[in-house]
Protein backbone atom coordinates (compact mmCIF):
# COMPACT_ATOMS: atom_id res chain seq x y z
CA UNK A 1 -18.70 35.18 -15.64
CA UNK A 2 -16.70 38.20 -14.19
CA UNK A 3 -18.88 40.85 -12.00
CA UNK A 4 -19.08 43.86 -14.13
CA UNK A 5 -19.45 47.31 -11.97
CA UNK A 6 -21.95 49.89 -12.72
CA UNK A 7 -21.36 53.61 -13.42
CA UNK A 8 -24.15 56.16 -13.89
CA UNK A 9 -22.92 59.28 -15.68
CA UNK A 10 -25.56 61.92 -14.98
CA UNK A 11 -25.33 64.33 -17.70
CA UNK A 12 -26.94 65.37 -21.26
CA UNK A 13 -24.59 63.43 -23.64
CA UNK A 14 -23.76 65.05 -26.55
CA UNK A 15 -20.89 63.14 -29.24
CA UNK A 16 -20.03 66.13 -30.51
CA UNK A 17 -18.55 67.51 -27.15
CA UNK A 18 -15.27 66.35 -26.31
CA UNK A 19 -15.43 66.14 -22.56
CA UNK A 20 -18.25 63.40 -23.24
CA UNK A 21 -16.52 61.41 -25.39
CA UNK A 22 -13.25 61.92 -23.05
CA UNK A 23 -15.47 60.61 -20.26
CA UNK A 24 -16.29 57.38 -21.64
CA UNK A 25 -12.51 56.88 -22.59
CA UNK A 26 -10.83 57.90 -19.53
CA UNK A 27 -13.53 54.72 -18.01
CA UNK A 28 -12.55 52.23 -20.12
CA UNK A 29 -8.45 53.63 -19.95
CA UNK A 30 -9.09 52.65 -16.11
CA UNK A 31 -11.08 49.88 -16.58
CA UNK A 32 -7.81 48.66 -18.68
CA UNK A 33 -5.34 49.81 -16.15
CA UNK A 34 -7.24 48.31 -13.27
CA UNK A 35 -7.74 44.90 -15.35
CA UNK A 36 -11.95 44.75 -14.41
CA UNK A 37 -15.02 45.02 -16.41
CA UNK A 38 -16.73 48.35 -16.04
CA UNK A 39 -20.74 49.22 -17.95
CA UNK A 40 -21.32 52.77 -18.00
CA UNK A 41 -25.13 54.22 -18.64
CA UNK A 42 -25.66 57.79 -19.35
CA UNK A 43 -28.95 59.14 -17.87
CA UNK A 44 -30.53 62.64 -18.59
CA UNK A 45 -30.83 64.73 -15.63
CA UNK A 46 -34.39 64.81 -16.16
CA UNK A 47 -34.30 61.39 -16.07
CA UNK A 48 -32.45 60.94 -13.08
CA UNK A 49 -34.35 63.26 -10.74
CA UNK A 50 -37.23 61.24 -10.35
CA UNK A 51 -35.16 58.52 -9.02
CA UNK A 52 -36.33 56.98 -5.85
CA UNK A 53 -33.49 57.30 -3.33
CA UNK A 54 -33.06 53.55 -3.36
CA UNK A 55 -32.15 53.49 -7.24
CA UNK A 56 -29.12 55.42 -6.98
CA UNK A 57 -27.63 52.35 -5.08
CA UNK A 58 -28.25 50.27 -8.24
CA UNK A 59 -25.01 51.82 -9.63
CA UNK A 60 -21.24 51.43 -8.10
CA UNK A 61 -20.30 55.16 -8.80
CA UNK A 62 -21.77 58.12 -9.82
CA UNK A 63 -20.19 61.03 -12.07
CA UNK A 64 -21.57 64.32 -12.53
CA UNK A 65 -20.42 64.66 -16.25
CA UNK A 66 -19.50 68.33 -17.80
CA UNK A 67 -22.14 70.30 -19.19
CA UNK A 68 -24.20 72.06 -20.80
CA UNK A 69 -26.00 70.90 -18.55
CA UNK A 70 -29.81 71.56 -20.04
CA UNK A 71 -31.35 72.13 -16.43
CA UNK A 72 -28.78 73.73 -13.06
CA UNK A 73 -32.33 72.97 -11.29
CA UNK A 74 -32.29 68.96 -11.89
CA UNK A 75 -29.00 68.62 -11.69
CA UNK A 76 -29.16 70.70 -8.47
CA UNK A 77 -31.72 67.99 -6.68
CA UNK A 78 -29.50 65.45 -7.77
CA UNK A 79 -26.27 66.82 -6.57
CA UNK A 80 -27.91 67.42 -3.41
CA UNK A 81 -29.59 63.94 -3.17
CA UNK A 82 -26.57 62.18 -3.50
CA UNK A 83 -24.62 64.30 -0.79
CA UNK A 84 -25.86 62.54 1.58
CA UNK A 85 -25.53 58.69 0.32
CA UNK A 86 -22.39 56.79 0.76
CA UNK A 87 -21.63 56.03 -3.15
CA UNK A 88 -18.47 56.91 -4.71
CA UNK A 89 -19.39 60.50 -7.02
CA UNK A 90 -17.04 62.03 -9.11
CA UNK A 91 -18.10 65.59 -10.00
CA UNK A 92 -15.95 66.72 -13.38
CA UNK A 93 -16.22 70.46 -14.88
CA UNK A 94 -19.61 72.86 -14.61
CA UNK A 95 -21.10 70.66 -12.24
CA UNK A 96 -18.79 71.76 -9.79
CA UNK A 97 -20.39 75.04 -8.96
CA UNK A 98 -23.84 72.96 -9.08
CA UNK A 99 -21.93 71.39 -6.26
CA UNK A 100 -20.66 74.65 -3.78
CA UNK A 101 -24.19 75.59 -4.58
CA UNK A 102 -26.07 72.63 -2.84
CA UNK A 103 -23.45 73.26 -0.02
CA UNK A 104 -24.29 76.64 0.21
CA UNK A 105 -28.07 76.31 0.70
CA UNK A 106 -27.86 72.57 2.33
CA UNK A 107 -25.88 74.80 5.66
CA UNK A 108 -26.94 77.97 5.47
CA UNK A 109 -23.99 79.54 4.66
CA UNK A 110 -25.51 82.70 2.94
CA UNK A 111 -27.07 84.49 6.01
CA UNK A 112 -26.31 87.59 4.10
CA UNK A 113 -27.95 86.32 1.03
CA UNK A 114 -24.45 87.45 -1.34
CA UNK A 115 -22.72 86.17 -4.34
CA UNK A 116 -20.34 83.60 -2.98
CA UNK A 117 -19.55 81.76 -6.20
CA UNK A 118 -18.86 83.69 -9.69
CA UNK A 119 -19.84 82.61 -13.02
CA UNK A 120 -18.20 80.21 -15.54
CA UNK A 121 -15.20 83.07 -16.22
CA UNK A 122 -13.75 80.88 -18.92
CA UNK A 123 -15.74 82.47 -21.92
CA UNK A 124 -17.31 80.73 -24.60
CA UNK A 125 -16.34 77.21 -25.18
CA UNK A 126 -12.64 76.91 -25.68
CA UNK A 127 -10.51 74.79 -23.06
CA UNK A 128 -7.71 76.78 -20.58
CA UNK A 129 -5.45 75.48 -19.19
CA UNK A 130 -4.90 74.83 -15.57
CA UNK A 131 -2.45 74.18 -13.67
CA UNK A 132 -2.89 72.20 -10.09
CA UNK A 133 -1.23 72.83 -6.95
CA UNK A 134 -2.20 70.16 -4.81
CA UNK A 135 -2.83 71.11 -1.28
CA UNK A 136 -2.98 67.17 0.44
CA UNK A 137 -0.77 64.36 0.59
CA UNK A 138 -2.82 61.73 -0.94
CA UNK A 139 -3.37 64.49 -4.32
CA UNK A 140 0.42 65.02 -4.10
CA UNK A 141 1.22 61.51 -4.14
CA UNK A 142 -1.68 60.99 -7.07
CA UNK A 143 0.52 63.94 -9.09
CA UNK A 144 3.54 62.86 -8.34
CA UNK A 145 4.23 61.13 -11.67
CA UNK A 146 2.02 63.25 -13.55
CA UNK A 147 1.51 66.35 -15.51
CA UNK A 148 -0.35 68.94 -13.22
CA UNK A 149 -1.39 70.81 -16.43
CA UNK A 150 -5.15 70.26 -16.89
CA UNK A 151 -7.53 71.56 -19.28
CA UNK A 152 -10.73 73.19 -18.38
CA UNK A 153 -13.96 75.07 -19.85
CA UNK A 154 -15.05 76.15 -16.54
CA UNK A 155 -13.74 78.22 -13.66
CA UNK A 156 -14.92 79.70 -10.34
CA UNK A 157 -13.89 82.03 -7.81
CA UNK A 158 -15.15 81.69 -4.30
CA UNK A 159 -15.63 84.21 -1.96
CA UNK A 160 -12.64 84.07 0.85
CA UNK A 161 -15.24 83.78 3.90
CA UNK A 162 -16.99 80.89 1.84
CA UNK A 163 -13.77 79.19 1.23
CA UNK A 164 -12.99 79.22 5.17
CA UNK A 165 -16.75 77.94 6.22
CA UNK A 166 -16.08 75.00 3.80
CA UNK A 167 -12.63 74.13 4.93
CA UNK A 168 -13.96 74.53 8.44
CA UNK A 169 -16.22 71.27 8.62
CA UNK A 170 -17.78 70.15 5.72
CA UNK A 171 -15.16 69.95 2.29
CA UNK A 172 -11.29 69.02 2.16
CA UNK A 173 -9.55 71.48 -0.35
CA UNK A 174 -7.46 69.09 -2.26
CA UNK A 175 -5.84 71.37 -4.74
CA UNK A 176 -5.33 75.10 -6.19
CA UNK A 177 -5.05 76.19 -9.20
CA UNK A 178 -2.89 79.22 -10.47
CA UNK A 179 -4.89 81.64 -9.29
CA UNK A 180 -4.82 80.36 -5.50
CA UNK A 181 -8.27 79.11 -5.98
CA UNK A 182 -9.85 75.87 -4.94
CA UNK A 183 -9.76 73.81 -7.89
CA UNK A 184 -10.25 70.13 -6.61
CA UNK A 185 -12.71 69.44 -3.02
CA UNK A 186 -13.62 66.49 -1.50
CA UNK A 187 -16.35 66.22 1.18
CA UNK A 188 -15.62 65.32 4.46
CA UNK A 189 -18.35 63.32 5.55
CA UNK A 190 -18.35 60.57 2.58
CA UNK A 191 -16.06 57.49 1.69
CA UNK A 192 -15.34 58.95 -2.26
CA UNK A 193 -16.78 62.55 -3.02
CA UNK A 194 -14.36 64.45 -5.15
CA UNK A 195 -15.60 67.67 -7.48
CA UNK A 196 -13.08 68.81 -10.15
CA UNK A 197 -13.53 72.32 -11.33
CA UNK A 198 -11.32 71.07 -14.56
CA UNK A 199 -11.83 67.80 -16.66
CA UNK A 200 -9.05 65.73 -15.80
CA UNK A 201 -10.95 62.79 -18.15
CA UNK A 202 -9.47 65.09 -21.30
CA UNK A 203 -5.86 64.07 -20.67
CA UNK A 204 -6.32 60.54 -19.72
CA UNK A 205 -5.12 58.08 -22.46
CA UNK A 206 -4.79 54.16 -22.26
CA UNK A 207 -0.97 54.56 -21.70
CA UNK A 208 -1.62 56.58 -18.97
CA UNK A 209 -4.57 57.09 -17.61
CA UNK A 210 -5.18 59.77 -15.38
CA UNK A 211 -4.88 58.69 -11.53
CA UNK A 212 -8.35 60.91 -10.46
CA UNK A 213 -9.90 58.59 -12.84
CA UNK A 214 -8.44 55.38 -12.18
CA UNK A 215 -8.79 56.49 -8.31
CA UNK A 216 -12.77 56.68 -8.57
CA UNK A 217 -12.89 53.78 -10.69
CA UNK A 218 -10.85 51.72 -7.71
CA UNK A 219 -13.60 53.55 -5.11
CA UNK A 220 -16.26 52.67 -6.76
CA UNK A 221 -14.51 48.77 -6.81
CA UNK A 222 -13.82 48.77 -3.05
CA UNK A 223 -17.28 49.92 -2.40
CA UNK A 224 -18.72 46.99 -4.31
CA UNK A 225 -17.09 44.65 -3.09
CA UNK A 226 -18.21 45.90 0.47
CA UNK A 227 -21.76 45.46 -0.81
CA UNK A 228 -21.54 42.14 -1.68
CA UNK A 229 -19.30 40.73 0.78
């Protein structure tokens, strides 16, 4: 019998939301692509903060799904738990400010104790769209043969000085979006840790699915197969 991998997908499912559903599709148009056997297992952000540190290694890959997101506090312990593990994470959507905000406090980058991070400015729940600039080879390469229109229900703007202290040592801006602001960040210090301020999940389809997925879906793979080799 094939080894199946594991993905945890930390967020407050709802079926009626289309990013959720999205998310489980855009795993199993990967899962397709990549020709493996993937299990994914929703847990509750209350549920998943009172994991012990060791549990979080049960599972291949971890994605911080789109909100609502019932609690920014338990969501914000997790985020800032799994910093510091080497596990593939895929952060998708409202999460992503959860994210820069664990940053933030984890290195003290507020001495002056301002707003470095807006709220959502996409209002109310309709999707915008987005388009990506990307700002690295390896995201220019992964949009190469695709559309760099995205859709999103969440969008942030980041205080210039903030942007430099993160490009400085601790996150990789990947891409922009139109408004010449970081849209896609990966952290330096771990294997896989990408945050998407869009939902890249809503455009994947079995045909095609879309190469951030498929790209987290192959991390979380290689890092398996590390762990049991």
């Amino acid at each position: 019998m094939s080894h199946s991998l594991k993905i945890a997908i930390i967020g407050d499912y709802n079926f009626t939301y289309n990013s959720h559903h999205a998310t489980n599709m855009a795993i199993d148009h990967s899962a397709h692509f990549l020709d493996i056997d993937v299990n994914y297992y929703w847990i509750k952000p209350k549920e998943a903060i009172k994991f012990k540190p060791q549990q979080f290694h049960q599972y291949d890959g971890i994605w911080i799904a789109p909100g609502p997101i019932k609690s920014s506090f338990f969501l914000h312990g997790i985020i800032k738990e799994i910093v510091g593990k080497q596990i593939p994470v895929l952060v998708t959507g409202d999460g992503y400010k959860t994210l820069i905000e664990v940053l933030i406090t984890s290195y003290q980058l507020n001495h002056k104790n301002e707003k470095l991070i807006s709220d959502n400015l996409v209002e109310g729940q309709q999707f915008e769209k987005m388009f990506i600039s990307p700002n690295s080879k390896e995201f220019r390469q992964l949009y190469e043969n695709y559309s760099n229109v995205e859709l999103t229900s969440s969008r942030y703007s980041l205080y210039p000085l903030l942007i430099q202290y993160l490009s400085n040592d601790i996150a990789d801006i990947e891409a922009y979006n139109q408004f010449e602001e970081p849209e896609i960040v990966s952290l330096k210090n771990n294997d896989f840790f990408l945050a998407c301020g869009f939902c890249p999940q809503i455009s994947s389809t079995r045909e095609r699915p879309h190469p951030i997925i498929y790209t987290f879906i192959k991390a979380c793979q290689i890092s398996d197969d590390k762990t049991r080799s």
